[in-house]
N, C-alpha and C. Protein backbone atom coordinates (compact mmCIF):
# COMPACT_ATOMS: atom_id res chain seq x y z
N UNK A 1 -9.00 196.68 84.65
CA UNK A 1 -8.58 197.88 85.36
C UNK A 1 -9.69 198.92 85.33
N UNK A 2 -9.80 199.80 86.49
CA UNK A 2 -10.49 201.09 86.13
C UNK A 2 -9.99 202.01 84.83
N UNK A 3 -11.06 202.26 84.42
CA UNK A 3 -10.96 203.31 83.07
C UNK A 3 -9.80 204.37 83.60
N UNK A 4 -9.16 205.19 82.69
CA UNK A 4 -8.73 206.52 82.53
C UNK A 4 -10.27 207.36 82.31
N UNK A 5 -9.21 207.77 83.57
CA UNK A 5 -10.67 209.37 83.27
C UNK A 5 -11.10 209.31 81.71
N UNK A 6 -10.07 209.70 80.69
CA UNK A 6 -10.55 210.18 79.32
C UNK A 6 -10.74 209.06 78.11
N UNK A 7 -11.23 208.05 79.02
CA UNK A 7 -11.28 206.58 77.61
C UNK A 7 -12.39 206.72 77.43
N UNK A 8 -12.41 206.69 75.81
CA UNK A 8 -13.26 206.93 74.93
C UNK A 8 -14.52 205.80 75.14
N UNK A 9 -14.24 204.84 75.17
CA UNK A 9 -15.44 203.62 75.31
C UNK A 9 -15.54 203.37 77.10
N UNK A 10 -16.52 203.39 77.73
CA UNK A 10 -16.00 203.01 79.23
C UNK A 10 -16.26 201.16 78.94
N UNK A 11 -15.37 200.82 80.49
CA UNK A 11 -15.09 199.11 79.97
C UNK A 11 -15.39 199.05 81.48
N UNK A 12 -14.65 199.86 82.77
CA UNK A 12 -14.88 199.78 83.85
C UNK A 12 -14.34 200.65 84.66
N UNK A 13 -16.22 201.93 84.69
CA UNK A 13 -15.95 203.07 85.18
C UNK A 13 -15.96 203.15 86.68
N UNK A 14 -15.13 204.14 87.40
CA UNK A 14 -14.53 203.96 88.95
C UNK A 14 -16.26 203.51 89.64
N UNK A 15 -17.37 204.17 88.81
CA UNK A 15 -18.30 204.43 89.33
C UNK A 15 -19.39 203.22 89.47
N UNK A 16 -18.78 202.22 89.26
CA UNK A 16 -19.08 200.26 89.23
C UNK A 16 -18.16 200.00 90.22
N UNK A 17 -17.34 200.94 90.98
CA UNK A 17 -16.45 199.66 91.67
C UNK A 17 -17.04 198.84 92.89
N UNK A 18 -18.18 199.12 93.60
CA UNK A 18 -18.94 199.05 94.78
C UNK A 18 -19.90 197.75 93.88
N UNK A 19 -20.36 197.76 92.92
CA UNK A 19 -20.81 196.53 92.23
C UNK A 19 -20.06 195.43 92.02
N UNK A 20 -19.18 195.59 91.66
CA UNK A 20 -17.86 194.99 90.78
C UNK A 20 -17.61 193.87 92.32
N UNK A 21 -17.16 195.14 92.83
CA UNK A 21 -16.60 194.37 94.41
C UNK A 21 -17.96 193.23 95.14
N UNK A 22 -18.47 193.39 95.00
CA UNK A 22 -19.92 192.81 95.32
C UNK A 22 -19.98 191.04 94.70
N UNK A 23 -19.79 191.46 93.30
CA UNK A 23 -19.91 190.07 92.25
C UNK A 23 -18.55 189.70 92.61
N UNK A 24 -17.43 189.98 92.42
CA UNK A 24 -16.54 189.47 92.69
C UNK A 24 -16.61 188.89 94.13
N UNK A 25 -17.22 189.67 95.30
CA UNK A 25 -17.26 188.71 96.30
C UNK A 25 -17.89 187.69 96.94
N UNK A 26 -19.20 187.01 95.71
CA UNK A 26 -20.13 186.54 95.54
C UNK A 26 -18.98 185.39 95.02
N UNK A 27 -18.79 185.44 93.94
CA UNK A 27 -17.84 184.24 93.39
C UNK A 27 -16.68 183.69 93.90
N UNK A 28 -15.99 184.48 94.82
CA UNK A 28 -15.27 183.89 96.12
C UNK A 28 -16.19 183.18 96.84
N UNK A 29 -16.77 184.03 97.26
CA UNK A 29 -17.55 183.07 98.09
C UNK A 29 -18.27 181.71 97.97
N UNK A 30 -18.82 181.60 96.56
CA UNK A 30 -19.02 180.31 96.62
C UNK A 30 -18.00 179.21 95.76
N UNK A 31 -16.66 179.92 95.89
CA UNK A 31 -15.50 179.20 95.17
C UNK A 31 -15.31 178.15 97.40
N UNK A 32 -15.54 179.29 97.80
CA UNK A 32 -15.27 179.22 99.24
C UNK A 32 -16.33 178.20 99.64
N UNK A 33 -17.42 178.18 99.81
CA UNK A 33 -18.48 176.86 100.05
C UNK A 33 -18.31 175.37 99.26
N UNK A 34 -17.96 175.39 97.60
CA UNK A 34 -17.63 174.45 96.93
C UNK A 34 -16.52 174.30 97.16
N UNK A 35 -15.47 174.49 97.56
CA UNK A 35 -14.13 173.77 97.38
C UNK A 35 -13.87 173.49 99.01
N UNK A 36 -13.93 172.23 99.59
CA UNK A 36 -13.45 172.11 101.07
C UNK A 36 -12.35 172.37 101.43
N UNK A 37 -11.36 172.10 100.29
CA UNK A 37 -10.15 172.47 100.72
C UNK A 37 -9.69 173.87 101.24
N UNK A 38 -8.54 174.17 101.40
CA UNK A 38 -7.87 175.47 101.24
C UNK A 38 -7.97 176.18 100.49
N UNK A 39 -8.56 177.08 100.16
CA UNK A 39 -8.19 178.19 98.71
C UNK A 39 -6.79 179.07 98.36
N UNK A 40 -6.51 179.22 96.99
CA UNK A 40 -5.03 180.25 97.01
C UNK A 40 -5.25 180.65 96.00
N UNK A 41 -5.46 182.37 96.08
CA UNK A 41 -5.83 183.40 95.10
C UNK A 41 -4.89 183.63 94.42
N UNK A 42 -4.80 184.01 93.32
CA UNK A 42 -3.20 184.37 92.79
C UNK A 42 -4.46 185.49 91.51
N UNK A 43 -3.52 186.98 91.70
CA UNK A 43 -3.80 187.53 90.65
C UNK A 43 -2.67 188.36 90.52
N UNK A 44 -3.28 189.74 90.11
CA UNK A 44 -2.10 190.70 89.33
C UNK A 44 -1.82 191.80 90.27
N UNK A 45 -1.90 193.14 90.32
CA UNK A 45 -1.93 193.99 91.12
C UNK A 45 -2.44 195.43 90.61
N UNK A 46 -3.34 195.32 89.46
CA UNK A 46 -3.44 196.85 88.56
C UNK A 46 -4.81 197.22 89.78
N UNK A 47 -4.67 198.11 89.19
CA UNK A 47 -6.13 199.03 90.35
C UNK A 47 -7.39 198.23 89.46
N UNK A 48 -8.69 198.49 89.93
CA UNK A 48 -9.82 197.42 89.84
C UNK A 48 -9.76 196.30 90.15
N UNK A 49 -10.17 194.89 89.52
CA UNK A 49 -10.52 193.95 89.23
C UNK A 49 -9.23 192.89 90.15
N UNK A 50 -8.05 193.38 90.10
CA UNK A 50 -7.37 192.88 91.15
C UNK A 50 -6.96 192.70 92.29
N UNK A 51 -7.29 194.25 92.47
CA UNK A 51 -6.54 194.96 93.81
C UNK A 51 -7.88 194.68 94.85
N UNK A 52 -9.22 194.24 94.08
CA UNK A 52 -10.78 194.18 94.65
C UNK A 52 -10.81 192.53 95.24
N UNK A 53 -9.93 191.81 94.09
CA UNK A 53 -9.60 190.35 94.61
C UNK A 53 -8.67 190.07 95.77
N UNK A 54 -7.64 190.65 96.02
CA UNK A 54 -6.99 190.83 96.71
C UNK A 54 -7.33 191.11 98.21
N UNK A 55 -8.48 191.90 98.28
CA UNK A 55 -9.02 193.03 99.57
C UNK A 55 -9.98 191.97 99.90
N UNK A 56 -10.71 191.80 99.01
CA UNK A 56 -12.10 190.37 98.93
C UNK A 56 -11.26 189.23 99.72
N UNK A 57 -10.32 188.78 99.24
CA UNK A 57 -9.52 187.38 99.90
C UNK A 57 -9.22 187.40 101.47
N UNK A 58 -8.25 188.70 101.61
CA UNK A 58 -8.01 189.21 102.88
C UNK A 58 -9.29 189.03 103.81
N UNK A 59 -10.36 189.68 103.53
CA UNK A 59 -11.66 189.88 103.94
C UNK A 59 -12.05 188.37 104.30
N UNK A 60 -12.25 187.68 103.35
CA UNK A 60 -13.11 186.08 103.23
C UNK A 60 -11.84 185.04 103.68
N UNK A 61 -10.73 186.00 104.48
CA UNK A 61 -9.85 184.01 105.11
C UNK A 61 -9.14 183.72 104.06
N UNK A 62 -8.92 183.97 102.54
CA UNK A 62 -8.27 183.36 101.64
C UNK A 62 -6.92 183.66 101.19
N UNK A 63 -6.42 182.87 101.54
CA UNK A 63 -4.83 183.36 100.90
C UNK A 63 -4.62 183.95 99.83
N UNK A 64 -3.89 184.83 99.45
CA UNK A 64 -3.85 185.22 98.36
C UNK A 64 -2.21 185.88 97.54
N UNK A 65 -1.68 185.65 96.48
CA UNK A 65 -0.75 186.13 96.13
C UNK A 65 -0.77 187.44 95.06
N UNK A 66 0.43 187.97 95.06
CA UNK A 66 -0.01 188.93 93.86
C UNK A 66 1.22 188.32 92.82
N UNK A 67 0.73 188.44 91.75
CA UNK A 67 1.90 188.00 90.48
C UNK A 67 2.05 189.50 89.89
N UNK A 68 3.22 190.53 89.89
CA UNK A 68 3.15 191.43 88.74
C UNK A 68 4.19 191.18 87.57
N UNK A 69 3.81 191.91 86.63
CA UNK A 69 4.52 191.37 85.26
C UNK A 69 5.64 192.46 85.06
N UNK A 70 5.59 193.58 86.05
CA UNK A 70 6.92 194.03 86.43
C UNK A 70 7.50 194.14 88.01
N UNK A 71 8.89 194.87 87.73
CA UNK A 71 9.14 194.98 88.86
C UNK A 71 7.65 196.12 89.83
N UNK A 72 7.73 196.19 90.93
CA UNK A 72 6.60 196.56 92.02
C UNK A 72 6.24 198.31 91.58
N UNK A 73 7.71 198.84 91.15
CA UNK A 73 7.33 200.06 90.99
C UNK A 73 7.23 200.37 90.09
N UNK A 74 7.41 200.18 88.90
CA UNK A 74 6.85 199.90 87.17
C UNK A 74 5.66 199.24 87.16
N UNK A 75 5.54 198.65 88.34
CA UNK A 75 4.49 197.80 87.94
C UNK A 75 2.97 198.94 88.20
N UNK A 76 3.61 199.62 89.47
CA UNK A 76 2.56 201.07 89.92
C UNK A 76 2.52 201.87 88.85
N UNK A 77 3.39 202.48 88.41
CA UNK A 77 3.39 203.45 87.42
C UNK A 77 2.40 203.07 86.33
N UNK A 78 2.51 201.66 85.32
CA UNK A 78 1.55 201.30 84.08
C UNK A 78 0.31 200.95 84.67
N UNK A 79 0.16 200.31 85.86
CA UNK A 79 -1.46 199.89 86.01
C UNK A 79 -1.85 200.32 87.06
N UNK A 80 -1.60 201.55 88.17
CA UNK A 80 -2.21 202.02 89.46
C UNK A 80 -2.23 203.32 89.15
N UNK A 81 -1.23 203.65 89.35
CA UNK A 81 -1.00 205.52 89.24
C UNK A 81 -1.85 205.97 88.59
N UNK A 82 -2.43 205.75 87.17
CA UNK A 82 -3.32 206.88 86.74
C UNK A 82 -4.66 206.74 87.58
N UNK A 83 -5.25 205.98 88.48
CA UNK A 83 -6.27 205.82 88.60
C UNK A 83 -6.37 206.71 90.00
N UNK A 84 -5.14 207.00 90.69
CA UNK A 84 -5.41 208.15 91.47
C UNK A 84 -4.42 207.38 92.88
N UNK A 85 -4.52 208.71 93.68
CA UNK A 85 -3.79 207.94 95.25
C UNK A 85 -4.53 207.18 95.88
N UNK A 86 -5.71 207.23 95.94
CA UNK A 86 -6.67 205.98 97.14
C UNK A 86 -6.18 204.68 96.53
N UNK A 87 -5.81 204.69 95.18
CA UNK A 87 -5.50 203.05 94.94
C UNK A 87 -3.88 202.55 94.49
N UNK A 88 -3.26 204.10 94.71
CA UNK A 88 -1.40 203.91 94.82
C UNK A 88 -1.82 203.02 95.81
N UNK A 89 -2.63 203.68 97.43
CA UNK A 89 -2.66 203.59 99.16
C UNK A 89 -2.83 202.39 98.73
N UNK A 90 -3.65 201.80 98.39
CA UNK A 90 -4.39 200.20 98.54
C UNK A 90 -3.15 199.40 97.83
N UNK A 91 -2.65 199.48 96.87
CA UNK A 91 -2.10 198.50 96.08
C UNK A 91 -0.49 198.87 96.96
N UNK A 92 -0.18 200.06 97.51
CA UNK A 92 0.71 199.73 98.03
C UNK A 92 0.80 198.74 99.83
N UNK A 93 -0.41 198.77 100.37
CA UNK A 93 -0.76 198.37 101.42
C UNK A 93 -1.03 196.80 101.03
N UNK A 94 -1.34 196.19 99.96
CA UNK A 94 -1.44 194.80 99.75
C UNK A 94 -0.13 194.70 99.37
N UNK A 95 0.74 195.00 98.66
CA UNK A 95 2.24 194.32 98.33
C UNK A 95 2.91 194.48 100.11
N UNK A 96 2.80 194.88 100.79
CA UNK A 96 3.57 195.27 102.08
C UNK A 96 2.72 194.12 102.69
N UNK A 97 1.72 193.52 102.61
CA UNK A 97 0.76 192.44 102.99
C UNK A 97 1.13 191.25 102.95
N UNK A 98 0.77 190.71 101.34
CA UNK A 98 1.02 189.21 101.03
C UNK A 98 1.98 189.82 99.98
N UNK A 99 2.34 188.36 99.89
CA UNK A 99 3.67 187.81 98.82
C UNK A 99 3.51 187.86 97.84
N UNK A 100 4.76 188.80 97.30
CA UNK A 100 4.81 189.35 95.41
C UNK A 100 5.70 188.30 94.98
N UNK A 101 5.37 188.45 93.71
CA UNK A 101 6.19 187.59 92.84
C UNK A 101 6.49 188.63 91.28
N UNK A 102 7.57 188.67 90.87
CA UNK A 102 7.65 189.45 89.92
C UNK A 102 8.03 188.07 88.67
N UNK A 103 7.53 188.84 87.61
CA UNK A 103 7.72 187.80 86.51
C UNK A 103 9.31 187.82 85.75
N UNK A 104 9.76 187.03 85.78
CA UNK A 104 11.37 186.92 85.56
C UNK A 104 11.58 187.49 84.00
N UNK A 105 12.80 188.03 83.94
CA UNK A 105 13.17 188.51 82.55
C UNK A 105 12.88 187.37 81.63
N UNK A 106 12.55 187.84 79.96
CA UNK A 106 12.38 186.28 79.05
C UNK A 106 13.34 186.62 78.35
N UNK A 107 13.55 185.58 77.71
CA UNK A 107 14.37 184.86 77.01
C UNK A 107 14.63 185.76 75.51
N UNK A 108 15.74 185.69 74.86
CA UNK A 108 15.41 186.23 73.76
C UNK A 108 14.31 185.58 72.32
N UNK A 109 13.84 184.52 72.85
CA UNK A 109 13.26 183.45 71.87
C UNK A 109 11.69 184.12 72.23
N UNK A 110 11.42 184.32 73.14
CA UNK A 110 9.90 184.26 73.58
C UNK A 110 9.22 185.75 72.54
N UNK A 111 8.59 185.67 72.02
CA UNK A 111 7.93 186.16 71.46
C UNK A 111 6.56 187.08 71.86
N UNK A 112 6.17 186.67 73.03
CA UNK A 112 4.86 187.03 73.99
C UNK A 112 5.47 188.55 74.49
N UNK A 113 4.17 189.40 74.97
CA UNK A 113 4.75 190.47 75.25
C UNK A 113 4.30 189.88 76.89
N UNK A 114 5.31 191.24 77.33
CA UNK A 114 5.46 190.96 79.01
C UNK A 114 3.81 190.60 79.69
N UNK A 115 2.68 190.68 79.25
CA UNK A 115 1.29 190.95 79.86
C UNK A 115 0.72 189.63 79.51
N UNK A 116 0.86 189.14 78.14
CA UNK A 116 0.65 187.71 77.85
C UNK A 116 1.84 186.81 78.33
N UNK A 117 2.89 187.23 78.64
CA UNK A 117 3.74 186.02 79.94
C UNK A 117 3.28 186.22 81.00
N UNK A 118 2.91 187.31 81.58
CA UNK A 118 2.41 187.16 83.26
C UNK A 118 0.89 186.42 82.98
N UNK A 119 0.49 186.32 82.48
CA UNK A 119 -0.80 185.55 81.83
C UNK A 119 -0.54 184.37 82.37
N UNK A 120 0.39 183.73 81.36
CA UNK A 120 0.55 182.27 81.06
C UNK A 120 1.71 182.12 82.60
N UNK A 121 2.48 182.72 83.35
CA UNK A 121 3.01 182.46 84.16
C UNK A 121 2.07 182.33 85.75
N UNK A 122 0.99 183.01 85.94
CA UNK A 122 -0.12 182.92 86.71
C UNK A 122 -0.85 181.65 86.31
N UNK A 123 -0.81 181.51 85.44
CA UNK A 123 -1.39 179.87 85.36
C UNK A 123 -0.85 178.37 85.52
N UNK A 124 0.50 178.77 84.59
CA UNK A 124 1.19 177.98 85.20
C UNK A 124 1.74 177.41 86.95
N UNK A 125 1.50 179.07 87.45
CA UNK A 125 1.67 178.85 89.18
C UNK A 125 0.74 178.08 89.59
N UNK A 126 -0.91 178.27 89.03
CA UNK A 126 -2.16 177.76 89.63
C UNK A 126 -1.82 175.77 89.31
N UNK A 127 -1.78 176.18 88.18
CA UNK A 127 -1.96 174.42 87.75
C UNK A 127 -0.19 173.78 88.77
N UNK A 128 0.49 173.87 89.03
CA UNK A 128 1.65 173.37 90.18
C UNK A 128 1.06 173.17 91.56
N UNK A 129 0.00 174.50 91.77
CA UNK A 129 -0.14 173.73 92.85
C UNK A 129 -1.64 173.62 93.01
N UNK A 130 -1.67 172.48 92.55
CA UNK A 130 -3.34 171.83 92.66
C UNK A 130 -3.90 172.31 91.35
N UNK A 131 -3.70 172.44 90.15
CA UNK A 131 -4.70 173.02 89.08
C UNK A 131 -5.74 171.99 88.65
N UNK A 132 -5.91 170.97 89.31
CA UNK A 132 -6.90 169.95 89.53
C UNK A 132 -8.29 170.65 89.77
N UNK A 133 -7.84 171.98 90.31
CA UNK A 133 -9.24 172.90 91.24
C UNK A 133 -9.33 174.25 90.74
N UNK A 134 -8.27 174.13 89.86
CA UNK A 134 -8.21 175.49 89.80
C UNK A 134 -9.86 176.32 88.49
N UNK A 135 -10.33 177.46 89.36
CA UNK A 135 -11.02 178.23 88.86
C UNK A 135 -10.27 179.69 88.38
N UNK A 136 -10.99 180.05 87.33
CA UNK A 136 -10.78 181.03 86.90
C UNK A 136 -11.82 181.88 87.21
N UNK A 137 -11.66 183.02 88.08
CA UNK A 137 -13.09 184.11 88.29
C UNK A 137 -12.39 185.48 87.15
N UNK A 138 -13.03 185.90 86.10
CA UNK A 138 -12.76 186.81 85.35
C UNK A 138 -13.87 187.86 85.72
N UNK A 139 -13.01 189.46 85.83
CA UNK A 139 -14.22 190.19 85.52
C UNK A 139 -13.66 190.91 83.69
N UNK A 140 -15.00 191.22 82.92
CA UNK A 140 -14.70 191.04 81.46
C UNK A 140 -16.11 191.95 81.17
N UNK A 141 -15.57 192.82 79.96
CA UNK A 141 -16.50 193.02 78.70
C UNK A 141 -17.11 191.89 77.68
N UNK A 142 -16.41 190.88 77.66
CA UNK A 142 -16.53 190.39 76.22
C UNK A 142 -15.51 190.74 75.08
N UNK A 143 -14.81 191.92 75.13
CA UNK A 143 -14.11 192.42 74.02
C UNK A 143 -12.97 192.09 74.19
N UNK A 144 -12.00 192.09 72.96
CA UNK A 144 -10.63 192.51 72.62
C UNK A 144 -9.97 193.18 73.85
N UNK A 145 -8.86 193.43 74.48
CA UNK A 145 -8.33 194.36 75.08
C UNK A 145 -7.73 195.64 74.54
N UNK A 146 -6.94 196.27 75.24
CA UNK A 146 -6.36 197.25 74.13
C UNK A 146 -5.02 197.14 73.57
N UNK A 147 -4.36 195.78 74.57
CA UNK A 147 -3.21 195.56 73.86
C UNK A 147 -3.08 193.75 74.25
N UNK A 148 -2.27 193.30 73.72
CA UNK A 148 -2.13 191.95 74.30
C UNK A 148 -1.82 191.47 75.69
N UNK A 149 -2.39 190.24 75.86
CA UNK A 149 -2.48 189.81 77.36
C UNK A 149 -3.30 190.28 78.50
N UNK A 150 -4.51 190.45 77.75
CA UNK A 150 -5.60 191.34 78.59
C UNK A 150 -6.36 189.98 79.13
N UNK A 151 -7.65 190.52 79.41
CA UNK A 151 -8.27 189.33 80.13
C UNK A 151 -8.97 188.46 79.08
N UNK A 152 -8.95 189.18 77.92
CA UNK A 152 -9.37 187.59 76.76
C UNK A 152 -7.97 186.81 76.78
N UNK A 153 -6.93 186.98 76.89
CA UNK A 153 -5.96 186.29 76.72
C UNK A 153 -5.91 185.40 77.67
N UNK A 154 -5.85 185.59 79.06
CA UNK A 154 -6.22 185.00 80.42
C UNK A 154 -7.19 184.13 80.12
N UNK A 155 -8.36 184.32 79.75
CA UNK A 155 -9.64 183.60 79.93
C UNK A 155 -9.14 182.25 78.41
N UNK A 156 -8.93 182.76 77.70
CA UNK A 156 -8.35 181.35 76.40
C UNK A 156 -7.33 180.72 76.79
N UNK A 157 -6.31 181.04 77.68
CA UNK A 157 -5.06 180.16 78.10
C UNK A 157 -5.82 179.24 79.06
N UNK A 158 -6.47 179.55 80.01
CA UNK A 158 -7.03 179.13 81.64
C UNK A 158 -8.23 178.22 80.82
N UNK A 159 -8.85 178.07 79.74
CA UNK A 159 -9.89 177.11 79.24
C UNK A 159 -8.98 175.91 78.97
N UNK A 160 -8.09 176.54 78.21
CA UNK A 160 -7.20 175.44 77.22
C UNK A 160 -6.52 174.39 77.94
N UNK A 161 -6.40 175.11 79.45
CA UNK A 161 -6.06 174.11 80.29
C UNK A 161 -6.97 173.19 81.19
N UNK A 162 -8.14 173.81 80.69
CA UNK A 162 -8.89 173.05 81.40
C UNK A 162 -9.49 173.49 83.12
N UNK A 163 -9.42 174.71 82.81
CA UNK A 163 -9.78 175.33 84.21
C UNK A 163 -10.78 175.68 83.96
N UNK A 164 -11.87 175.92 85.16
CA UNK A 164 -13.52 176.21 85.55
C UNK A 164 -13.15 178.03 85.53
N UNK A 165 -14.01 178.42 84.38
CA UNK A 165 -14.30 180.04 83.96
C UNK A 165 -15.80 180.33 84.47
N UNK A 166 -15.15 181.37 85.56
CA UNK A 166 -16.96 182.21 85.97
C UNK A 166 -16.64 183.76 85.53
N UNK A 167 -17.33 183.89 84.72
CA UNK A 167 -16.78 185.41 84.09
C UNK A 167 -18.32 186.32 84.27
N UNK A 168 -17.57 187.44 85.07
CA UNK A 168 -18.59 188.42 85.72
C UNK A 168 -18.31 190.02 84.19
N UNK A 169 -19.69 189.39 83.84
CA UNK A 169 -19.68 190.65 82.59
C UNK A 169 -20.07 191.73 83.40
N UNK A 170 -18.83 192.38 83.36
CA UNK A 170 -18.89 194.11 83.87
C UNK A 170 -20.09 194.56 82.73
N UNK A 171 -20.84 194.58 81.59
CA UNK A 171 -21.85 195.36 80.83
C UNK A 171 -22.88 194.90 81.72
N UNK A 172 -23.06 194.03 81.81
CA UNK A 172 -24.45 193.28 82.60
C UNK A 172 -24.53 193.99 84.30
N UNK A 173 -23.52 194.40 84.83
CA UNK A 173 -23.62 195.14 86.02
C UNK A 173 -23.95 196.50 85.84
């Protein structure tokens, strides 16, 4: 996601997003030359790194879904809203676009918090249909997140299964 104005460490400041968008559309693209088949994007919907995949897909012909780990308008409030209205506009203009999927209530057994199930439930979607192909494009620090089910969590589930990781280190941009 884009930083909060006031985060102490920057991870990914608004002021990379014109880079960001760039590498990310570099690795579509040659997900797009190597794979003959059809492509089908599936990500999340927080402002940055998703909402950039999303716009990138539209752009490059590629289908694309959004998975959020809440309902659409909870889902705005924790990962869009602070980052301002140009990307309420955008993230509300892609759900009115392509096809949401909200992540179903769990179980009382499940133990995972809601961010590490939409994790493992985005993967599970990929590997159903075709995870024979499935790539993982991460954009990443390297670090810890700040709470569970961040993109180290993503990137260790999506190995374990045996999926192709191209991880675009936001430090290196």
């Amino acid at each position: 996601m884009i930083d909060k104005e006031d985060r102490a460490l920057p991870r990914f400041p608004a002021s990379k997003e014109v880079i960001v968008r760039n590498e990310i559309k570099k690795q579509l693209s040659k997900e797009k030359q190597a794979v003959k088949k059809k492509l089908k994007g599936i990500a999340g919907g927080a402002c940055g790194g998703d909402i950039l995949f999303h716009e990138l897909c539209l752009e490059l012909n590629i289908a694309s879904e959004i998975f959020l780990a809440l309902p659409a308008k909870d889902f705005k409030k924790n990962s869009v809203s602070f980052a301002g209205k140009g990307w309420e506009d955008r993230y509300e203009r892609l759900i009115k676009r392509l096809p949401v999927h909200v992540l179903p209530k769990s179980n009382a057994n499940d133990r995972n918090n809601v961010w590490e199930r939409a994790n493992v439930w985005m993967l599970e979607s990929a590997l159903k249909n075709g995870g024979e192909n499935m790539s993982l494009i991460a954009l990443w620090d390297g670090k810890a997140g700040d709470g569970g089910g961040g993109t180290e969590h993503m990137i260790k589930v999506a190995r374990e299964h045996g999926a192709r990781t191209e991880i675009i280190v936001i430090t290196k941009l």
